[in-house]
N, C-alpha and C. Protein backbone atom coordinates (compact mmCIF):
# COMPACT_ATOMS: atom_id res chain seq x y z
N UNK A 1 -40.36 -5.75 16.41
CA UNK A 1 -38.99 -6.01 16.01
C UNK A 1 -38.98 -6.46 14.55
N UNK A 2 -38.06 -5.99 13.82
CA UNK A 2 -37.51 -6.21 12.10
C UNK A 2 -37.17 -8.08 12.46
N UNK A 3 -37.43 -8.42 11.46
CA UNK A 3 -37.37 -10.25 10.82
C UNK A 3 -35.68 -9.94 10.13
N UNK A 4 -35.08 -10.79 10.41
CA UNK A 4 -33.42 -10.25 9.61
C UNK A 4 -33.51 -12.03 8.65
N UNK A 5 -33.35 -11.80 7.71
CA UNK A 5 -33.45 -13.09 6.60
C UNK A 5 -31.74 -13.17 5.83
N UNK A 6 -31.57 -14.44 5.31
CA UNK A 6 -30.46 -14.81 5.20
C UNK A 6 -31.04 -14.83 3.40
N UNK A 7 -30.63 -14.02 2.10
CA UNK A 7 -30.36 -14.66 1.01
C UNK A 7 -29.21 -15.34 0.21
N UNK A 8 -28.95 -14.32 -0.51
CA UNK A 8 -27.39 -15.16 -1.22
C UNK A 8 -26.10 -14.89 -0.75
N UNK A 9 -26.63 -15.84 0.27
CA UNK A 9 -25.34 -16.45 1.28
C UNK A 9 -24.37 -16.90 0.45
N UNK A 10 -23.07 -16.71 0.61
CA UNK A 10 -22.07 -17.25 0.06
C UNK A 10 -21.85 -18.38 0.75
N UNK A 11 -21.74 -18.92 2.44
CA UNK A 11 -21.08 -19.66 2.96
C UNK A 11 -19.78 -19.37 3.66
N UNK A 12 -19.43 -17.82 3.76
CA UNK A 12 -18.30 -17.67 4.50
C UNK A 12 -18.64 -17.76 5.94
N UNK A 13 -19.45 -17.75 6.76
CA UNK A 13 -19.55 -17.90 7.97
C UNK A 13 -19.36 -16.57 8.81
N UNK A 14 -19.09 -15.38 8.60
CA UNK A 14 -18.95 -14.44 8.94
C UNK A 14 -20.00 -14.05 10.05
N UNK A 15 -21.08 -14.49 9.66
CA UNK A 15 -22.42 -13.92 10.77
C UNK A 15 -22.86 -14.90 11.59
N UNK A 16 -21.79 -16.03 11.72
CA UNK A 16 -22.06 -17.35 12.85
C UNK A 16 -21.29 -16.64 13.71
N UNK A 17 -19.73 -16.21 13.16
CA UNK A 17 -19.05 -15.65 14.22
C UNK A 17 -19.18 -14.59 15.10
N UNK A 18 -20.21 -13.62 14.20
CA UNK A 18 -20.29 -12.43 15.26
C UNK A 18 -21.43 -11.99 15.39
N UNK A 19 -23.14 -12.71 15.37
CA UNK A 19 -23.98 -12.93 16.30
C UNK A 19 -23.28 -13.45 17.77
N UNK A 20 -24.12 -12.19 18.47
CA UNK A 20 -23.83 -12.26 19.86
C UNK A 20 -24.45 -13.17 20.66
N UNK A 21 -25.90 -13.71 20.26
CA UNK A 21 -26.39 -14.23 20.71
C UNK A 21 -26.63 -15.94 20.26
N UNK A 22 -26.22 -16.13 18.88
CA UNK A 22 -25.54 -17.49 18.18
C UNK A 22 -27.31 -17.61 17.92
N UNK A 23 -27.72 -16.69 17.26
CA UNK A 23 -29.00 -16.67 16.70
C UNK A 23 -28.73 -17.57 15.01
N UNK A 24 -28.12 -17.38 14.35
CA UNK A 24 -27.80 -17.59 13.06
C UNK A 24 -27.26 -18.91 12.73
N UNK A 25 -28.20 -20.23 12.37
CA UNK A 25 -27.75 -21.69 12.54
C UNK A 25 -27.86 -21.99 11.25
N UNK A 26 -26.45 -23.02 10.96
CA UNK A 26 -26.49 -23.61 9.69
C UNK A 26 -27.87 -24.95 10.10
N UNK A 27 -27.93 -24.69 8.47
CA UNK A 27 -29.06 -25.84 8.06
C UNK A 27 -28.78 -26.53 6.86
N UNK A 28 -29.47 -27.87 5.92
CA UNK A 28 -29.24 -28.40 4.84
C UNK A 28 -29.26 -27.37 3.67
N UNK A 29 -30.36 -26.47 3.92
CA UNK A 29 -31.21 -25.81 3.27
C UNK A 29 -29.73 -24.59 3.17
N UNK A 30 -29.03 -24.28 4.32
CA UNK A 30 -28.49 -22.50 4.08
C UNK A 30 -28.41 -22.29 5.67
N UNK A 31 -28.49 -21.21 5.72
CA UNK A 31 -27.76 -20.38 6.82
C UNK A 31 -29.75 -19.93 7.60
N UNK A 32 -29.85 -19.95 8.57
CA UNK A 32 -31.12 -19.70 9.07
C UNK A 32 -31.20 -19.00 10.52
N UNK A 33 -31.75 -17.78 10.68
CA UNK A 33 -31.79 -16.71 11.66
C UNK A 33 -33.28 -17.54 12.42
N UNK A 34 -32.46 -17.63 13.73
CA UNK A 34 -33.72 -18.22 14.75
C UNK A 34 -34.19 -16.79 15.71
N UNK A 35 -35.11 -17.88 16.79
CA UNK A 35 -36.11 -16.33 16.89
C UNK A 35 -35.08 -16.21 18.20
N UNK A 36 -34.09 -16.01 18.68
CA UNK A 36 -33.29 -15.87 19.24
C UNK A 36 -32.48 -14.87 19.17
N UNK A 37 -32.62 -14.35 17.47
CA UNK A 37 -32.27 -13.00 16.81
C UNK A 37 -33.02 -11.69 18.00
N UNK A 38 -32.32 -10.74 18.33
CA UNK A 38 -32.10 -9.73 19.11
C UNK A 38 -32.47 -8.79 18.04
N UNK A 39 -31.91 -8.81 16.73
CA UNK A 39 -31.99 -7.00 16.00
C UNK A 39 -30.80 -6.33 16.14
N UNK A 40 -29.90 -7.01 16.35
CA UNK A 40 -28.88 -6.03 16.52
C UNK A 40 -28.16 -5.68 15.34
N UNK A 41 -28.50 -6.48 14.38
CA UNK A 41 -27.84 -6.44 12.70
C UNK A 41 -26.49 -6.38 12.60
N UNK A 42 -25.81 -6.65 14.02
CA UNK A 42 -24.18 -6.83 13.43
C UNK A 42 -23.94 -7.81 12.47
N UNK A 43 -24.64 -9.02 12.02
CA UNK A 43 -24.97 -9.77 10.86
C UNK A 43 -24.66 -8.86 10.02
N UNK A 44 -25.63 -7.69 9.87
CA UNK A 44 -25.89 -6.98 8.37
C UNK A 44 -24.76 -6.57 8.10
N UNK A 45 -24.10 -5.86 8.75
CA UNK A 45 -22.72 -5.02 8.67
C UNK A 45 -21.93 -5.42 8.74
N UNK A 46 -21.28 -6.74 8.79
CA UNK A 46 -20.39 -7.90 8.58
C UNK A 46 -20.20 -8.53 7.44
N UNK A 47 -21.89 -8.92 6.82
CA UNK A 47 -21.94 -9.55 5.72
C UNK A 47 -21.38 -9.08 4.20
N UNK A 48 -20.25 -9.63 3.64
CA UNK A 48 -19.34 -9.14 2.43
C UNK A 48 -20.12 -9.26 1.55
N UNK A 49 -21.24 -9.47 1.34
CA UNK A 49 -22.36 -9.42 0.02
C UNK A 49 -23.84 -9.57 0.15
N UNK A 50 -23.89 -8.82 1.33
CA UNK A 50 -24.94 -8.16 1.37
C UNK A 50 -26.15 -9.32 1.80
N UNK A 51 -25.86 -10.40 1.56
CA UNK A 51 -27.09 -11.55 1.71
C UNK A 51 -27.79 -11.09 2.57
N UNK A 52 -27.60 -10.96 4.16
CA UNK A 52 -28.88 -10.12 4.97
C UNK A 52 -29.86 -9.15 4.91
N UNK A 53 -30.89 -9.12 5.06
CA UNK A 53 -31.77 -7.91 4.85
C UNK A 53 -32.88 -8.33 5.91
N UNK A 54 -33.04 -7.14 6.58
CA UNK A 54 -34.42 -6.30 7.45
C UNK A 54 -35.67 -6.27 6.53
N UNK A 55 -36.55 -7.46 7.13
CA UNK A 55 -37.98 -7.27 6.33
C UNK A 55 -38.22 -6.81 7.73
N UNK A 56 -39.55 -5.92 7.55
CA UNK A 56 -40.91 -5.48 8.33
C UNK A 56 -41.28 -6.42 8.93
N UNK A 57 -41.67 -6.26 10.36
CA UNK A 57 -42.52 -7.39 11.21
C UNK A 57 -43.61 -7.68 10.58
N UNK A 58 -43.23 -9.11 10.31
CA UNK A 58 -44.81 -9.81 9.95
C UNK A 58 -46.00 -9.60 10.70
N UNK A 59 -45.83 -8.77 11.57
CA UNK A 59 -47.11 -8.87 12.65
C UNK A 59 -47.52 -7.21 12.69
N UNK A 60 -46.39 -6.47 11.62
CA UNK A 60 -46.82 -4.70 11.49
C UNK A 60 -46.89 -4.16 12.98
N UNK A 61 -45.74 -5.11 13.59
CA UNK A 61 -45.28 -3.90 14.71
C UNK A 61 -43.84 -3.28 14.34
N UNK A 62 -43.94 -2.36 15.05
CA UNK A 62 -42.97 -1.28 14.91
C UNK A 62 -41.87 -1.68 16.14
């Protein structure tokens, strides 16, 4: 499974609301995808500036 990472988050909250699984928790730090994340990337396709992105499994599975 793809790692889904949070960068330049604005703070609109958009991908708290429509993770299905409420994978995506605020922190001090920013916005942080737990391993609770599914892959379903409705995150990605929600997000108004793009902050989300699909890295490669750290573990080079497919």
């Amino acid at each position: 499974m793809a790692v889904v990472t949070i960068g330049a988050c604005q703070g609109c909250g958009a991908c708290l609301l429509t993770c299905p699984v409420h994978a995506i928790r605020p922190t001090p730090a920013g916005l942080r995808v737990t391993d609770r994340c599914t892959g379903c990337l409705e995150c990605l396709e929600i997000c108004p500036v793009d902050a989300i992105r699909v890295d490669p499994d750290p573990r080079g599975e497919q």
